[in-house]
Protein backbone atom coordinates (compact mmCIF):
# COMPACT_ATOMS: atom_id res chain seq x y z
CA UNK A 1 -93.63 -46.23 4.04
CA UNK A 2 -90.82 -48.01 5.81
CA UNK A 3 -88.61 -45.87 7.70
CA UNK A 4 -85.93 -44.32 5.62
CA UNK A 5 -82.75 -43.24 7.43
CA UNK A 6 -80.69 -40.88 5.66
CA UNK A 7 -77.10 -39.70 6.48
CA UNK A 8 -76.48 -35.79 5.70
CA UNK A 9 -74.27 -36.60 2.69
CA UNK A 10 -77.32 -39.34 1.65
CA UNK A 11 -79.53 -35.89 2.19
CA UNK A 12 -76.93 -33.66 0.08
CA UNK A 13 -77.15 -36.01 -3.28
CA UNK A 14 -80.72 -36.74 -2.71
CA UNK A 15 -81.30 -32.96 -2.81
CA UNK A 16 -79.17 -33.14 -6.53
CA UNK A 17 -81.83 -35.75 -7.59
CA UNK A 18 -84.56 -33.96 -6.36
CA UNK A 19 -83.42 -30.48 -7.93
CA UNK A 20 -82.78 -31.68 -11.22
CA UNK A 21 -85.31 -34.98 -11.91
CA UNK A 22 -82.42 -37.37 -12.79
CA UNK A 23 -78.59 -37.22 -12.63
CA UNK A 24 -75.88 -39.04 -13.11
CA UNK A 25 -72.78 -40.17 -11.06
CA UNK A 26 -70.57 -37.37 -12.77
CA UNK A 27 -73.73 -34.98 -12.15
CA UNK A 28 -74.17 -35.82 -8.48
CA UNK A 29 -69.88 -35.73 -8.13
CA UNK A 30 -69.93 -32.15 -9.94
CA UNK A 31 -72.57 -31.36 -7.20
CA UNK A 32 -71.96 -32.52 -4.07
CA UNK A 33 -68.31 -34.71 -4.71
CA UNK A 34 -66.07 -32.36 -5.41
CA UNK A 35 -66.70 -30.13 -2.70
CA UNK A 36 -66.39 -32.38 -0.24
CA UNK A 37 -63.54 -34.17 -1.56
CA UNK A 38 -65.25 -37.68 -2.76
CA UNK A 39 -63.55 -39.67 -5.56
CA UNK A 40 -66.69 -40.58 -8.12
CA UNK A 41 -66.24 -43.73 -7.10
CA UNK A 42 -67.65 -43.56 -3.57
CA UNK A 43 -70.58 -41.51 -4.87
CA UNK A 44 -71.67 -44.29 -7.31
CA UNK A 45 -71.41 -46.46 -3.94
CA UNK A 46 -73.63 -43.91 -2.02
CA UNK A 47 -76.43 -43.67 -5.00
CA UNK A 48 -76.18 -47.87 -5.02
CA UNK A 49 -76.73 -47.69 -1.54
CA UNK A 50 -79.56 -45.29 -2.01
CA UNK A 51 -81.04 -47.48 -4.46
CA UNK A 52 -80.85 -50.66 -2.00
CA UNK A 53 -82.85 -48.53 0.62
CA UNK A 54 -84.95 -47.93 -2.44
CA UNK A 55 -84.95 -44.06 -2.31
CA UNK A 56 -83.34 -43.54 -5.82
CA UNK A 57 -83.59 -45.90 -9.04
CA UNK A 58 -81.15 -45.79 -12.15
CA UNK A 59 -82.02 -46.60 -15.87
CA UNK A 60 -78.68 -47.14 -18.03
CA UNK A 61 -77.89 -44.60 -20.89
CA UNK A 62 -74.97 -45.81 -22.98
CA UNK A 63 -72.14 -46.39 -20.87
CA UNK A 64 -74.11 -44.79 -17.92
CA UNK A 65 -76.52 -45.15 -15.35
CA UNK A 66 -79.35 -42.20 -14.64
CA UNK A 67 -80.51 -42.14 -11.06
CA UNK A 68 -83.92 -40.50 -10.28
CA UNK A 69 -85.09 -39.97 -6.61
CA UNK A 70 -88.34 -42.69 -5.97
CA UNK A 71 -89.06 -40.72 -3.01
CA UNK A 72 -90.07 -37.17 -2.40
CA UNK A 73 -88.12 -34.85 0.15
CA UNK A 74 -91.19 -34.63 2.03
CA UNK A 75 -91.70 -37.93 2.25
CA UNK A 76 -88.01 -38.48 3.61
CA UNK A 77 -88.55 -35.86 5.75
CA UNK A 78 -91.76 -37.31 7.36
CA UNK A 79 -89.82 -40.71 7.28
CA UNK A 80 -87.06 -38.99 9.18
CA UNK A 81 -89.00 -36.88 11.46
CA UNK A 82 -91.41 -40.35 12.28
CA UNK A 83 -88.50 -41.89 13.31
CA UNK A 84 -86.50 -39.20 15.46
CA UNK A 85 -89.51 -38.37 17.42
CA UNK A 86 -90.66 -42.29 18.20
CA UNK A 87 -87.06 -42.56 19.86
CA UNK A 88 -86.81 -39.74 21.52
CA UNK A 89 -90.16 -38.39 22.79
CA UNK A 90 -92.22 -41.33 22.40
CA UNK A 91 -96.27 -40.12 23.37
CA UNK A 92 -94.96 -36.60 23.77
CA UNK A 93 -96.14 -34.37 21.40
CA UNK A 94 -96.18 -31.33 23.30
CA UNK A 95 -92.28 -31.89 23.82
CA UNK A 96 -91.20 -32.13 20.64
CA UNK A 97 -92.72 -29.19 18.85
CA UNK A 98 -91.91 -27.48 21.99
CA UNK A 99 -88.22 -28.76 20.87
CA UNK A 100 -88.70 -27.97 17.73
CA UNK A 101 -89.94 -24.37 18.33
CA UNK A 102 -86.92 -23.63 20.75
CA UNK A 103 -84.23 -24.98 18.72
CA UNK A 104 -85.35 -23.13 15.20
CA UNK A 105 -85.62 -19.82 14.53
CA UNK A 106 -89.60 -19.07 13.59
CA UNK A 107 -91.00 -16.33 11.89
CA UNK A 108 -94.11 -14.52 12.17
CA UNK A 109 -95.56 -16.28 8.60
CA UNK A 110 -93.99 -19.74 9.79
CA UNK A 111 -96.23 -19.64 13.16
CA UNK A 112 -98.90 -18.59 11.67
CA UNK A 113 -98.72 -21.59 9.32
CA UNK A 114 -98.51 -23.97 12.08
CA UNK A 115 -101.45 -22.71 13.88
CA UNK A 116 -103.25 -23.15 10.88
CA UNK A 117 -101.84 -27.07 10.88
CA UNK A 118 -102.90 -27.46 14.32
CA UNK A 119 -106.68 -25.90 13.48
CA UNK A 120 -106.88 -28.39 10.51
CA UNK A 121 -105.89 -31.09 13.14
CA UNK A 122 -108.43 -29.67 15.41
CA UNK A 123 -111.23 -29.67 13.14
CA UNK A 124 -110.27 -33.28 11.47
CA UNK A 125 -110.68 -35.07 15.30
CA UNK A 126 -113.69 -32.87 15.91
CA UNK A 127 -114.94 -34.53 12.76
CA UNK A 128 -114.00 -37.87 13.06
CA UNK A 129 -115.77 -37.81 17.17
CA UNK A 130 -118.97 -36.69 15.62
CA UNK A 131 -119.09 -39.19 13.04
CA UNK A 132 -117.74 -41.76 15.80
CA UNK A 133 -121.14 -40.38 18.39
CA UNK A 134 -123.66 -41.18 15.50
């Protein structure tokens, strides 16, 4: 996947699309618009624009066109993350969890996931160097 860069109002009417499946301009304005003071107008630009990138496709209804999300949040995350961390700590990896674990509160259940992450990792290259050895 091609790196996807997303803006945090992008983020806030992906989120709609993701939540409810398919939505609208007058969805996404009754959801993300109107609180932040956006004429319907500019978010039909936004979802066209999301549609160029090719994160969100429409079908027309009537007088209307339905946008659903082509891409999953995890997938814009990874997209996201990919990018951030090849610009700023390229070949660290040690820096930037150590940047992400110092700049986000984690619980006790959220480490414990990621050790589990970095065992799976851990047993995956232990795999592939046997089967590389043979």
């Amino acid at each position: 996947m091609k790196e996807l860069r997303l803006t945090e109002l992008q983020l806030e009417i992906m989120a709609v699309l993701w939540t409810k499946g398919s939505a609208t301009v007058a969805d996404v304005h009754a959801a993300v618009g109107v609180k932040r003071g956006l004429a319907a107008a500019t978010v039909a630009t936004l979802l066209r624009r999301l549609e160029k990138k090719g994160a969100v496709a429409h079908e027309t209804e009537g007088r209307q066109f339905v946008y659903e999300a082509l891409i999953t949040s995890a997938a814009a995350r990874r997209s996201m993350l990919s990018e951030v961390a090849e610009r700023l700590l390229p070949a660290d990896v040690p820096a930037l969890i150590n940047q992400l674990l110092a700049s986000h509160k984690i619980g006790a259940e959220e480490l414990a996931q990621v050790k589990k992450l970095i065992e799976e990792k851990e047993r995956q290259e232990r795999k592939a160097h046997k089967t590389l050895g043979e």
